[in-house]
C-alpha atoms as a PDB file:
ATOM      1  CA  UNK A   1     117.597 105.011  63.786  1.00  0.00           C
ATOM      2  CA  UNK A   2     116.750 101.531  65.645  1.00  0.00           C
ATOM      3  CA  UNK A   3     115.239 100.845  68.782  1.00  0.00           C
ATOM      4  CA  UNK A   4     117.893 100.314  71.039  1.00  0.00           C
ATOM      5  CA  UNK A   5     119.330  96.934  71.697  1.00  0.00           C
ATOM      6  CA  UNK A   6     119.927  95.937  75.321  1.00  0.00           C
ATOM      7  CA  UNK A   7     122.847  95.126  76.408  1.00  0.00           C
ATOM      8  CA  UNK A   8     121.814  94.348  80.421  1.00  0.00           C
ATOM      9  CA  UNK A   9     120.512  91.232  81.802  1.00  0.00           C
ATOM     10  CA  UNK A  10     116.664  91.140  81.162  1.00  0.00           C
ATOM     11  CA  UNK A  11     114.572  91.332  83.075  1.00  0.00           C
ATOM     12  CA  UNK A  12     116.356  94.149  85.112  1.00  0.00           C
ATOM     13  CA  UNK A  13     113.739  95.384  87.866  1.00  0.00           C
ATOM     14  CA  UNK A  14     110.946  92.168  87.740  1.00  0.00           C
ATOM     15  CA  UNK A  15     109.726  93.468  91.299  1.00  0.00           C
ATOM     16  CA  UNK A  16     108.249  96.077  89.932  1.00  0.00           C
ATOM     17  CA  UNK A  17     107.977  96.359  86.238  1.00  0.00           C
ATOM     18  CA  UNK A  18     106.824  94.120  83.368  1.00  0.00           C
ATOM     19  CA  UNK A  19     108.453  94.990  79.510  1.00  0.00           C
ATOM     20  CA  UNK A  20     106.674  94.160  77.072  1.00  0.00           C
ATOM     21  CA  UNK A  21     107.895  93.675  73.611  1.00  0.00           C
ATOM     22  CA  UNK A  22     105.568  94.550  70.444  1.00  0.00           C
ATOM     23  CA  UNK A  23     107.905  94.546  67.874  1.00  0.00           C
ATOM     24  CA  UNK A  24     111.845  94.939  67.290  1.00  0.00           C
ATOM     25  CA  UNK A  25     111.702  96.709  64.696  1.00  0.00           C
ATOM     26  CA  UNK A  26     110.279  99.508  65.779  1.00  0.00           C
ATOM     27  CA  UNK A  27     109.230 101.602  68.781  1.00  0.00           C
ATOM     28  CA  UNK A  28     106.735  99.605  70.322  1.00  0.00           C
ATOM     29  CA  UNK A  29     107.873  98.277  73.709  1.00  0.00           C
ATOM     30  CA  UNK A  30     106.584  99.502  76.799  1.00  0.00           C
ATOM     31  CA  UNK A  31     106.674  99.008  80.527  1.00  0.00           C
ATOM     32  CA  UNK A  32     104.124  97.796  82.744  1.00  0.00           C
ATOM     33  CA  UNK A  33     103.874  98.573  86.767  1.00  0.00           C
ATOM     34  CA  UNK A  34     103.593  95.374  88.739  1.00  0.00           C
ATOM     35  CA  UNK A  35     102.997  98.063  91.648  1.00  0.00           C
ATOM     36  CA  UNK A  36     101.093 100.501  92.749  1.00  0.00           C
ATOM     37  CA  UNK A  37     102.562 103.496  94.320  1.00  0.00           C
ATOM     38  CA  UNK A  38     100.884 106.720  96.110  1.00  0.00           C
ATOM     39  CA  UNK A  39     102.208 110.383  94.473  1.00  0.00           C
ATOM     40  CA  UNK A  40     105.839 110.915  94.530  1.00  0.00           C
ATOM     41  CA  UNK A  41     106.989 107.239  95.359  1.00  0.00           C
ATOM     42  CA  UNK A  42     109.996 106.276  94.085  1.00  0.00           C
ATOM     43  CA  UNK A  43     109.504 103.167  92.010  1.00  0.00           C
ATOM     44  CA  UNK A  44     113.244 102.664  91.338  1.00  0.00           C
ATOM     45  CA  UNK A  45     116.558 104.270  92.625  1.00  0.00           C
ATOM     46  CA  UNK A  46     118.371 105.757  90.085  1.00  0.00           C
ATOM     47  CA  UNK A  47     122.015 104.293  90.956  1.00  0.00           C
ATOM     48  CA  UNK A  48     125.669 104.156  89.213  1.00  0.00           C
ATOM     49  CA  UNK A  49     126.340 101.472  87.828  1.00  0.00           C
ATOM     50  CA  UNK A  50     123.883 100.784  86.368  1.00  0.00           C
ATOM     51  CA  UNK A  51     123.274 104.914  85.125  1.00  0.00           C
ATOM     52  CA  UNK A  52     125.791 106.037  83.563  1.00  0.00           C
ATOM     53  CA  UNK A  53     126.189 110.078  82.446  1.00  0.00           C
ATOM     54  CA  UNK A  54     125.365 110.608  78.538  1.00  0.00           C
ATOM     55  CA  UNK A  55     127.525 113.072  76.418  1.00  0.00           C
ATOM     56  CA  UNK A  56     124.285 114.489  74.792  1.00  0.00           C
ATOM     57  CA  UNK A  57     120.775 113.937  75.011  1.00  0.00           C
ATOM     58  CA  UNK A  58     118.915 111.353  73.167  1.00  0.00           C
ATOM     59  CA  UNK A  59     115.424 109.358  73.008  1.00  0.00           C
ATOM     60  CA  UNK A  60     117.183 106.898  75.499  1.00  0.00           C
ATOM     61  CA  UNK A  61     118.078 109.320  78.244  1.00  0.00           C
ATOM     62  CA  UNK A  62     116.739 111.281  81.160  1.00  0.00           C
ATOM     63  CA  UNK A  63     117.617 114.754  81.955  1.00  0.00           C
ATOM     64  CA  UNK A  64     118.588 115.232  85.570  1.00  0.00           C
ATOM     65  CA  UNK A  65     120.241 118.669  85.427  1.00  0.00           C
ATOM     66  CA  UNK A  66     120.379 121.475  83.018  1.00  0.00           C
ATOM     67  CA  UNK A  67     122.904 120.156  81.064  1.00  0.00           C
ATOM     68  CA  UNK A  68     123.652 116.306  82.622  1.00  0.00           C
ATOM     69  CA  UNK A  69     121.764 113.607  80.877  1.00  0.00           C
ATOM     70  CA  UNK A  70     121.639 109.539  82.185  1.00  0.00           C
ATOM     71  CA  UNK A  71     121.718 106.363  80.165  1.00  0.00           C
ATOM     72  CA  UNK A  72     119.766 104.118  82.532  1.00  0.00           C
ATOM     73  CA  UNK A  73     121.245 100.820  80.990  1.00  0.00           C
ATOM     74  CA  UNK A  74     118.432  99.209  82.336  1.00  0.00           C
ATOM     75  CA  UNK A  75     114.682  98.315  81.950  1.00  0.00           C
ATOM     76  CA  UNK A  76     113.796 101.626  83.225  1.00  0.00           C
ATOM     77  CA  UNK A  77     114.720 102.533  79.787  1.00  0.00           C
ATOM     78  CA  UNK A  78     110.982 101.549  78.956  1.00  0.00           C
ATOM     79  CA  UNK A  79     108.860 103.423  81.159  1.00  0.00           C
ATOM     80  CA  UNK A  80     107.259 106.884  79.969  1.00  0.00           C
ATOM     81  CA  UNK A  81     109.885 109.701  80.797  1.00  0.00           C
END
């Protein structure tokens, strides 16, 4: 399996987060806060588009039920979930 390829404009949320890129053939890339944020901020609104729901779980989405996964088609994709 490859890292997945984005397919949304880039960068998607530079307010607030920095992706950095070490390699593209593996998985390497990471996200960097450009804020800081007390406990239990929100640092970025989960919305439709761009989530979309996922038919089954992989390394690329984020459970938010107990059986609903989200693609986040975005550059939240990168931070540590």
């Amino acid at each position: 399996m490859a890292p997945l390829t984005p397919h949304w404009t880039q960068p998607s949320h530079p307010d607030v987060q920095e992706v950095v890129k070490a390699s593209e053939t593996e998985f390497l890339t990471k996200s960097l806060s450009k804020v800081a944020l007390p406990p239990f901020a929100v640092f970025s609104k989960m919305s439709f588009p761009p989530c979309t729901l996922a038919d089954k779980p992989t390394y690329a989405t984020v459970q938010c039920g107990k059986d609903k996964h989200l693609d986040l088609n975005s550059d939240m994709l990168y931070i540590n979930h």
